[in-house]
PDB file of N, CA and C in Angstrom:
ATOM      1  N   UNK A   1       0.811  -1.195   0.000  1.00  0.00           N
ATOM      2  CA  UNK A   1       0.000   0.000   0.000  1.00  0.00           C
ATOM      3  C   UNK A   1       0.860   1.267   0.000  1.00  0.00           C
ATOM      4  N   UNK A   2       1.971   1.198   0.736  1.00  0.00           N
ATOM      5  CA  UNK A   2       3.075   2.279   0.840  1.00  0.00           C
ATOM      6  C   UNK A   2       3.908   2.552  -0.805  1.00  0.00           C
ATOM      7  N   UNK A   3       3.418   1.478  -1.304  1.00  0.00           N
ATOM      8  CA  UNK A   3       4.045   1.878  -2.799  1.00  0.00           C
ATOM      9  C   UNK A   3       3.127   2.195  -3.673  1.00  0.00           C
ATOM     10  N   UNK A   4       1.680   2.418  -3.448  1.00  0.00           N
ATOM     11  CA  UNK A   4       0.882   2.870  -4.120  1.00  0.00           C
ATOM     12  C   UNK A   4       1.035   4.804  -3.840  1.00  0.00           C
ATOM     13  N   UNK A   5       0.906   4.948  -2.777  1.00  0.00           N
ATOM     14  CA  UNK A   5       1.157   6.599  -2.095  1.00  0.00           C
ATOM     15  C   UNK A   5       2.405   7.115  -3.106  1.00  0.00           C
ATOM     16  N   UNK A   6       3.385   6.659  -2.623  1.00  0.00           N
ATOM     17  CA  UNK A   6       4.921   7.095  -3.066  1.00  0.00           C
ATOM     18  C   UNK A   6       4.359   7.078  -4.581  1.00  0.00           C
ATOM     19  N   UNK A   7       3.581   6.517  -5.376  1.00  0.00           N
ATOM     20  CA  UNK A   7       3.399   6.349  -6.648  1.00  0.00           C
ATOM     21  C   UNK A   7       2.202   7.682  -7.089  1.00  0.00           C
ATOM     22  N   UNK A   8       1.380   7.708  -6.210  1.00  0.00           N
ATOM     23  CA  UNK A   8       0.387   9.188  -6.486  1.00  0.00           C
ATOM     24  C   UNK A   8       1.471   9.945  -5.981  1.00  0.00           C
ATOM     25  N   UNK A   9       2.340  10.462  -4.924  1.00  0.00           N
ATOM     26  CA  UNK A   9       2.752  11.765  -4.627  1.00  0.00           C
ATOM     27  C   UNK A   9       3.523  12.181  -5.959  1.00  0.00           C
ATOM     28  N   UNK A  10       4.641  11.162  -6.776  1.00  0.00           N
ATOM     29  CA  UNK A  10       5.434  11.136  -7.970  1.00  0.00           C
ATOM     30  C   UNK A  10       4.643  11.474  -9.112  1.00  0.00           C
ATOM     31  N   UNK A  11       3.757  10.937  -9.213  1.00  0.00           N
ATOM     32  CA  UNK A  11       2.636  11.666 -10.407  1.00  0.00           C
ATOM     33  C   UNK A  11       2.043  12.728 -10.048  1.00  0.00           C
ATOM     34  N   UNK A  12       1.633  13.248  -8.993  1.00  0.00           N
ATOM     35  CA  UNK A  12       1.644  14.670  -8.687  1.00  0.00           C
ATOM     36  C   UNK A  12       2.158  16.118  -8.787  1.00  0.00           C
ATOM     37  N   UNK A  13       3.551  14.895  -8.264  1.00  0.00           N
ATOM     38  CA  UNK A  13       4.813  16.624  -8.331  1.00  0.00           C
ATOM     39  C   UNK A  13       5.274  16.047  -9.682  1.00  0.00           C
ATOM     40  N   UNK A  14       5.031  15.680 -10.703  1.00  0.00           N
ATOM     41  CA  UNK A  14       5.360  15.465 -11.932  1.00  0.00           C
ATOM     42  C   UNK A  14       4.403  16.081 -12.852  1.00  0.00           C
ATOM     43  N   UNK A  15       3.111  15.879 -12.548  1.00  0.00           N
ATOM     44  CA  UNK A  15       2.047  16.855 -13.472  1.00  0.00           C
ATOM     45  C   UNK A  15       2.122  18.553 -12.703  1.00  0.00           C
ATOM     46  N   UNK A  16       2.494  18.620 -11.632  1.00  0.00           N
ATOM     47  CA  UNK A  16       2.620  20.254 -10.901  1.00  0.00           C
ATOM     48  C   UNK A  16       3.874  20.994 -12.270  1.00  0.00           C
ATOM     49  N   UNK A  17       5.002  19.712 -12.334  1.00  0.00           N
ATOM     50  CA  UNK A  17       5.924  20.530 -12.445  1.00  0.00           C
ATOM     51  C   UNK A  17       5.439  20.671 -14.110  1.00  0.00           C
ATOM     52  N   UNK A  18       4.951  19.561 -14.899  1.00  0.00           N
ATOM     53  CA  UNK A  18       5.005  19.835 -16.235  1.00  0.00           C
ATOM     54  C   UNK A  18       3.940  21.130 -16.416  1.00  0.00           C
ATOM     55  N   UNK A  19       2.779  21.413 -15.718  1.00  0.00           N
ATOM     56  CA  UNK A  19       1.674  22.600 -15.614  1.00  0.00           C
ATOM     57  C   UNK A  19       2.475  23.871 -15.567  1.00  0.00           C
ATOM     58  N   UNK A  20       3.664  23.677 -14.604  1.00  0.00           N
ATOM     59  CA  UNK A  20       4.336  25.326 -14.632  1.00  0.00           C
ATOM     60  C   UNK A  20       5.264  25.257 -15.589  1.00  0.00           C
ATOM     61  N   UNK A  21       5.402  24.269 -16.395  1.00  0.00           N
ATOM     62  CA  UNK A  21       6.008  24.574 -17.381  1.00  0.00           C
ATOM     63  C   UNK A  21       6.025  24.912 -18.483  1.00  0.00           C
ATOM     64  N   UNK A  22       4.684  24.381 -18.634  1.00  0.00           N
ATOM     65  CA  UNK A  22       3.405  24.869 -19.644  1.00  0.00           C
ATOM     66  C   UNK A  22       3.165  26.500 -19.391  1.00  0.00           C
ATOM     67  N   UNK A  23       2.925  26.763 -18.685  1.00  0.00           N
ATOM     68  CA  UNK A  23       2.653  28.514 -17.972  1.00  0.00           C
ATOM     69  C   UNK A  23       3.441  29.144 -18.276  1.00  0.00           C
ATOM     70  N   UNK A  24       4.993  28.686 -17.806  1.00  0.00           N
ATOM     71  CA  UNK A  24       5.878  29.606 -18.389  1.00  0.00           C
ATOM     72  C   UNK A  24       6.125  29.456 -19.847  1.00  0.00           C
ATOM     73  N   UNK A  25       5.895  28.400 -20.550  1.00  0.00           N
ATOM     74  CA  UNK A  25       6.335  28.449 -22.144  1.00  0.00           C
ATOM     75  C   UNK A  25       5.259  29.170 -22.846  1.00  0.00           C
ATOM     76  N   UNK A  26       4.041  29.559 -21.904  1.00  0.00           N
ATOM     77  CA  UNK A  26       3.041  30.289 -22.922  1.00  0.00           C
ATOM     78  C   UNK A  26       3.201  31.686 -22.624  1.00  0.00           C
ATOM     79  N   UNK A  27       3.781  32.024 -21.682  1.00  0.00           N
ATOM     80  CA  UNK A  27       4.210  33.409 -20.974  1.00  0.00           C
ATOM     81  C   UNK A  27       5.619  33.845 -22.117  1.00  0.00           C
ATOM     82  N   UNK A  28       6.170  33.242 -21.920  1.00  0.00           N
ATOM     83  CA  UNK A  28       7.166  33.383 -23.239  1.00  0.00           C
ATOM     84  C   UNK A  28       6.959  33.675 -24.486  1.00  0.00           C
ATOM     85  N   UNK A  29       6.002  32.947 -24.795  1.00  0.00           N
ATOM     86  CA  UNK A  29       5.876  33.079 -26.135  1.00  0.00           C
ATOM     87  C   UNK A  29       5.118  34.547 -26.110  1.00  0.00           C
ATOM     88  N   UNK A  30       3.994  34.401 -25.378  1.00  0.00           N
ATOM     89  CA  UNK A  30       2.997  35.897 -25.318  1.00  0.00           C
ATOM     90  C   UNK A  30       3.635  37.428 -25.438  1.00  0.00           C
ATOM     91  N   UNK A  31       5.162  37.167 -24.443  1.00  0.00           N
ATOM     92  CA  UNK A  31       6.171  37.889 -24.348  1.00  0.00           C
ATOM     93  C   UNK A  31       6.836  38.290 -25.951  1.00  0.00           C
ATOM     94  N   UNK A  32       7.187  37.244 -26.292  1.00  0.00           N
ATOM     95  CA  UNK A  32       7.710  37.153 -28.043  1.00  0.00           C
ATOM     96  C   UNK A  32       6.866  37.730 -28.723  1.00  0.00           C
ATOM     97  N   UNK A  33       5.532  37.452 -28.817  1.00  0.00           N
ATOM     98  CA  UNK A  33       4.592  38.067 -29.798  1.00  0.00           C
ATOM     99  C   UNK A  33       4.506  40.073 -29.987  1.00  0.00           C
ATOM    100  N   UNK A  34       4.206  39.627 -28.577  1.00  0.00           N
ATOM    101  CA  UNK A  34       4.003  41.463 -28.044  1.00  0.00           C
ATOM    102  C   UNK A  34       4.948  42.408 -27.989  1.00  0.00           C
ATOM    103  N   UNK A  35       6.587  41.559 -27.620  1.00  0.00           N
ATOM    104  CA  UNK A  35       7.481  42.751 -27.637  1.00  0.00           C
ATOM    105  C   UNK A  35       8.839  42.584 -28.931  1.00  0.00           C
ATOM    106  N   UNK A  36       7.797  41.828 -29.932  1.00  0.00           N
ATOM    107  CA  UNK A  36       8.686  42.061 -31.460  1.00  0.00           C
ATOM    108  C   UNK A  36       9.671  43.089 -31.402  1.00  0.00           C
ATOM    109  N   UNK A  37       9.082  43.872 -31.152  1.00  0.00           N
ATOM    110  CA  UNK A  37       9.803  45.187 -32.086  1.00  0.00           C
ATOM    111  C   UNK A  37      10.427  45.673 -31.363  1.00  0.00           C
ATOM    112  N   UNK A  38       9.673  45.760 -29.854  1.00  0.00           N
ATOM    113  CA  UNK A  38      10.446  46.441 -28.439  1.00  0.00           C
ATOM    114  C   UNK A  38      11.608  46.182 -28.624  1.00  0.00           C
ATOM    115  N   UNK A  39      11.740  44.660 -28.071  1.00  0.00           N
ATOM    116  CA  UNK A  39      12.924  43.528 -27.886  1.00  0.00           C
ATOM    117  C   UNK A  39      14.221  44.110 -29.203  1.00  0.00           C
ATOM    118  N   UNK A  40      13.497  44.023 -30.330  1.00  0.00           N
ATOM    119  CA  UNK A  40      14.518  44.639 -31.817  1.00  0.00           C
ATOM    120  C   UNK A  40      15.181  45.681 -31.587  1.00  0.00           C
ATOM    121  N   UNK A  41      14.637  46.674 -31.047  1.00  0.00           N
ATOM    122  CA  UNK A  41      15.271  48.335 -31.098  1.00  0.00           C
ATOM    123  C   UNK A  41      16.099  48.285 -29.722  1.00  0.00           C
ATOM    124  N   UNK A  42      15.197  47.643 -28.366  1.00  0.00           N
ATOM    125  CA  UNK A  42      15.861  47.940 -27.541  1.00  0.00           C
ATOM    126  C   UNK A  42      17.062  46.851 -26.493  1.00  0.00           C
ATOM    127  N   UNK A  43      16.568  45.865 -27.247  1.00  0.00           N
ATOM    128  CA  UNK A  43      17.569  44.248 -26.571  1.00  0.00           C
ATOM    129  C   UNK A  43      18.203  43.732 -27.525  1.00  0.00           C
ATOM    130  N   UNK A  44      18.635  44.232 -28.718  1.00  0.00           N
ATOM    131  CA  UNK A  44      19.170  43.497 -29.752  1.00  0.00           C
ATOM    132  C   UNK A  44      20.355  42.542 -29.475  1.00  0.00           C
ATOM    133  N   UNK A  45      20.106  41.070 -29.839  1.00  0.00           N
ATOM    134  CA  UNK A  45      21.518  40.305 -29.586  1.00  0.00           C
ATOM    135  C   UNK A  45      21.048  39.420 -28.362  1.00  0.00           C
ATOM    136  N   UNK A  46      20.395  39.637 -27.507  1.00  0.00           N
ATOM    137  CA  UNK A  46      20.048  39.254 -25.985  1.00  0.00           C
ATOM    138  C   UNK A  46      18.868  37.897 -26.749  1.00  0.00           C
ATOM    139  N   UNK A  47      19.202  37.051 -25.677  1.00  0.00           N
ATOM    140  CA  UNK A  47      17.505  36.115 -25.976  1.00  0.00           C
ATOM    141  C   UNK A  47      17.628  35.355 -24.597  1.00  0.00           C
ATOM    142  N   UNK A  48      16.594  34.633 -24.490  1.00  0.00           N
ATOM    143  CA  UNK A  48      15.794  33.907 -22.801  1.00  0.00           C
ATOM    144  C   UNK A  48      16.198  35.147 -21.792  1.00  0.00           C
ATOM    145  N   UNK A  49      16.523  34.922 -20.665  1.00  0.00           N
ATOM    146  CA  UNK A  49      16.488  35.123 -19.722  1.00  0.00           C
ATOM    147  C   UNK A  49      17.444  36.692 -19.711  1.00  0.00           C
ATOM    148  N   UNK A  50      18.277  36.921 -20.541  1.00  0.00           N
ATOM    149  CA  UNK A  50      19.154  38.423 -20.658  1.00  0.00           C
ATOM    150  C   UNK A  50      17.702  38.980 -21.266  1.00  0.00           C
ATOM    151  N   UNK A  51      17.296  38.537 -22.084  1.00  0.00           N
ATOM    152  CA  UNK A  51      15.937  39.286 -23.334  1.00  0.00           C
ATOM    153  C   UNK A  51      15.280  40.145 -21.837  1.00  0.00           C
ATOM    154  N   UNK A  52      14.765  39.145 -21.110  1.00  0.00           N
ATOM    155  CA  UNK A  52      13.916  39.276 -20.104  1.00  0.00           C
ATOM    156  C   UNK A  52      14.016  40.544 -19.293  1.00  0.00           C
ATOM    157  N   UNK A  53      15.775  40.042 -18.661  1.00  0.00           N
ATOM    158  CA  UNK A  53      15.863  41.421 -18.165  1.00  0.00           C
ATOM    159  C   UNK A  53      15.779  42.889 -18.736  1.00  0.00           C
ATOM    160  N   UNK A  54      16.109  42.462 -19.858  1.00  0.00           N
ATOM    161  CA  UNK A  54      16.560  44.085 -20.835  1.00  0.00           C
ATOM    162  C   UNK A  54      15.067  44.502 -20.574  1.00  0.00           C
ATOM    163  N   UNK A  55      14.295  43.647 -21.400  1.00  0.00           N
ATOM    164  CA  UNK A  55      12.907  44.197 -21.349  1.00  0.00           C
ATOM    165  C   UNK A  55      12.190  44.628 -19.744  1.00  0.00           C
ATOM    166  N   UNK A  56      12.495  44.080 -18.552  1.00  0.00           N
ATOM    167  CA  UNK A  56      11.923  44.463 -17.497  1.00  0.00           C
ATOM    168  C   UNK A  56      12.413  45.174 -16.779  1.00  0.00           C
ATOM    169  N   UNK A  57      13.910  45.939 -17.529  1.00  0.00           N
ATOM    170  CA  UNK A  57      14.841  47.264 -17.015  1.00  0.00           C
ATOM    171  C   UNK A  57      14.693  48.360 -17.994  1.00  0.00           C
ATOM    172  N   UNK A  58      13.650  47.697 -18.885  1.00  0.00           N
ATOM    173  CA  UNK A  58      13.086  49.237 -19.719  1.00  0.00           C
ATOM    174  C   UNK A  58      11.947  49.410 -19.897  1.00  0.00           C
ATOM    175  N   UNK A  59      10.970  48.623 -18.749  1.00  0.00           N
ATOM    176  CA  UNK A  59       9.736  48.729 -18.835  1.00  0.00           C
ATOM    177  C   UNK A  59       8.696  49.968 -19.208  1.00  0.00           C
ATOM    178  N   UNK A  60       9.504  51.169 -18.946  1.00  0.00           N
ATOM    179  CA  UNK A  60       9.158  52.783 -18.955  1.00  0.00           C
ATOM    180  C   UNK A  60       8.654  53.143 -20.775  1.00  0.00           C
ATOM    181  N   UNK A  61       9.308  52.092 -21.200  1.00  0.00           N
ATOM    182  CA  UNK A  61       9.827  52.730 -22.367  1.00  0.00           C
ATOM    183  C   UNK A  61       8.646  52.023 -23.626  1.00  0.00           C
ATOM    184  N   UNK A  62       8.571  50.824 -23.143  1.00  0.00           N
ATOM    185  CA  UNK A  62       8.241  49.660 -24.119  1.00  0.00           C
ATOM    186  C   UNK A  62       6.610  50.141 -24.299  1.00  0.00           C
ATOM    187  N   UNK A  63       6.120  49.128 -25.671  1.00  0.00           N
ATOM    188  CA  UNK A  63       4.824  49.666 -25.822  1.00  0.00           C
ATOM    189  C   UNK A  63       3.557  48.847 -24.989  1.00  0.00           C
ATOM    190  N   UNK A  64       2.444  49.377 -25.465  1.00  0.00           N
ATOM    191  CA  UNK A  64       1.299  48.818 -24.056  1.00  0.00           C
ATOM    192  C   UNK A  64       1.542  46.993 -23.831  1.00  0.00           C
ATOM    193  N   UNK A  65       1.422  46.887 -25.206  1.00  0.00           N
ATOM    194  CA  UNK A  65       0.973  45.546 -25.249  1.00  0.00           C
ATOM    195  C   UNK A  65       2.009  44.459 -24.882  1.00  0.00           C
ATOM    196  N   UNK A  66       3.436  45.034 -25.138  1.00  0.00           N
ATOM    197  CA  UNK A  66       4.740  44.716 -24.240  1.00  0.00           C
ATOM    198  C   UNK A  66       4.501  44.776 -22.883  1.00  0.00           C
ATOM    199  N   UNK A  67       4.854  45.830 -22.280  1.00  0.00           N
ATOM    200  CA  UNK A  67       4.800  46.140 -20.949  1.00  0.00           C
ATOM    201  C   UNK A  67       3.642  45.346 -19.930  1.00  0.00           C
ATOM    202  N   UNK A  68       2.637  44.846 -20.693  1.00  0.00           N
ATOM    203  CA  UNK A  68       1.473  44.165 -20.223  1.00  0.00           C
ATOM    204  C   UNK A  68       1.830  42.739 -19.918  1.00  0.00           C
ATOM    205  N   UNK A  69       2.350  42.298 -21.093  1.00  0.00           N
ATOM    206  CA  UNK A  69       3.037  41.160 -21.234  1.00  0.00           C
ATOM    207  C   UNK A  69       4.046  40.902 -19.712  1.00  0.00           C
ATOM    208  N   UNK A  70       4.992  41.701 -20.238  1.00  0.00           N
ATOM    209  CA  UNK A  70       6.216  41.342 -19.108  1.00  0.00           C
ATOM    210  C   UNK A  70       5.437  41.690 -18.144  1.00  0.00           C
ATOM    211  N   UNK A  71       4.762  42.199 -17.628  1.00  0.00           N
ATOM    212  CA  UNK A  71       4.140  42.542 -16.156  1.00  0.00           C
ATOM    213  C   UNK A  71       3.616  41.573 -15.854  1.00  0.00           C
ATOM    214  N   UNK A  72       3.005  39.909 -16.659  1.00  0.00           N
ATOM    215  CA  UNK A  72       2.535  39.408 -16.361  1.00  0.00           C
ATOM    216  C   UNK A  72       4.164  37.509 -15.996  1.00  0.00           C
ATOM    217  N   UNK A  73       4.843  37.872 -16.693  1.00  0.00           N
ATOM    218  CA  UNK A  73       6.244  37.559 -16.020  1.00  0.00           C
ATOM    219  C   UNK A  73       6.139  36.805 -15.005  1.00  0.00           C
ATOM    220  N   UNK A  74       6.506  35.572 -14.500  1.00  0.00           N
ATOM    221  CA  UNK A  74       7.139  35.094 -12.946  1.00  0.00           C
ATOM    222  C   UNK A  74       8.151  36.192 -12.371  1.00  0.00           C
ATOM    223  N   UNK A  75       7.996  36.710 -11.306  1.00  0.00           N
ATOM    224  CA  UNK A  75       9.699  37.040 -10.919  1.00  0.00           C
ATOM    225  C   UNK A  75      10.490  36.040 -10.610  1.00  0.00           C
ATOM    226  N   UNK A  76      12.083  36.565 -10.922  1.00  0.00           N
ATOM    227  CA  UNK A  76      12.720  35.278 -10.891  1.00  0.00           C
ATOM    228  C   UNK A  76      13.367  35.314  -9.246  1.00  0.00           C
ATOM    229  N   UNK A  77      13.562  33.678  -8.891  1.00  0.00           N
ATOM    230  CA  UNK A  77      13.863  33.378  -7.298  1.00  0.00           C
ATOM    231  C   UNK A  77      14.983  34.153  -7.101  1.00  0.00           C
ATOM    232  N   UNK A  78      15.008  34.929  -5.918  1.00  0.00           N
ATOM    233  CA  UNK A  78      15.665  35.695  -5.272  1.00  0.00           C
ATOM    234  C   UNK A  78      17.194  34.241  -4.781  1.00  0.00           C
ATOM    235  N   UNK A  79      18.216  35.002  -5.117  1.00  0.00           N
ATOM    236  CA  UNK A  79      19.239  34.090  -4.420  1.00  0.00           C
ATOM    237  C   UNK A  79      20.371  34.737  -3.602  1.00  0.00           C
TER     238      UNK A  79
END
């Protein structure tokens, strides 16, 4: 019976983790769509996670539908 448990908790934190991974790959992309052009003029060269920052250290600047986007962003874990 103890190997049935250990067998739901593993399929659990296995569908948790593939769900936030799903979240963030659609957050990404939403990100890509919206800040085309931003990202072009103002992050050129940068991609994943540098892209990210550029864009959320020029949030002032970027257009609605950008800025909406990244606002909707994970922040990343504090270390």
């Amino acid at each position: 019976m103890k190997l049935v448990h250990v067998v739901l908790i593993a399929v659990c934190v296995a569908s948790s983790y593939a769900y936030a991974q799903s979240e963030t790959g659609r957050e990404d992309r939403a990100v890509a769509r919206a800040c085309k052009a931003d990202a072009e003029h103002m992050c050129a060269g940068k991609t994943g996670q540098e892209m990210q920052q550029c864009l959320k250290s020029n949030q002032q600047k970027l257009s609605a539908n950008c800025k909406d986007a990244v606002s909707k962003l994970p922040q990343p874990p504090k270390s």
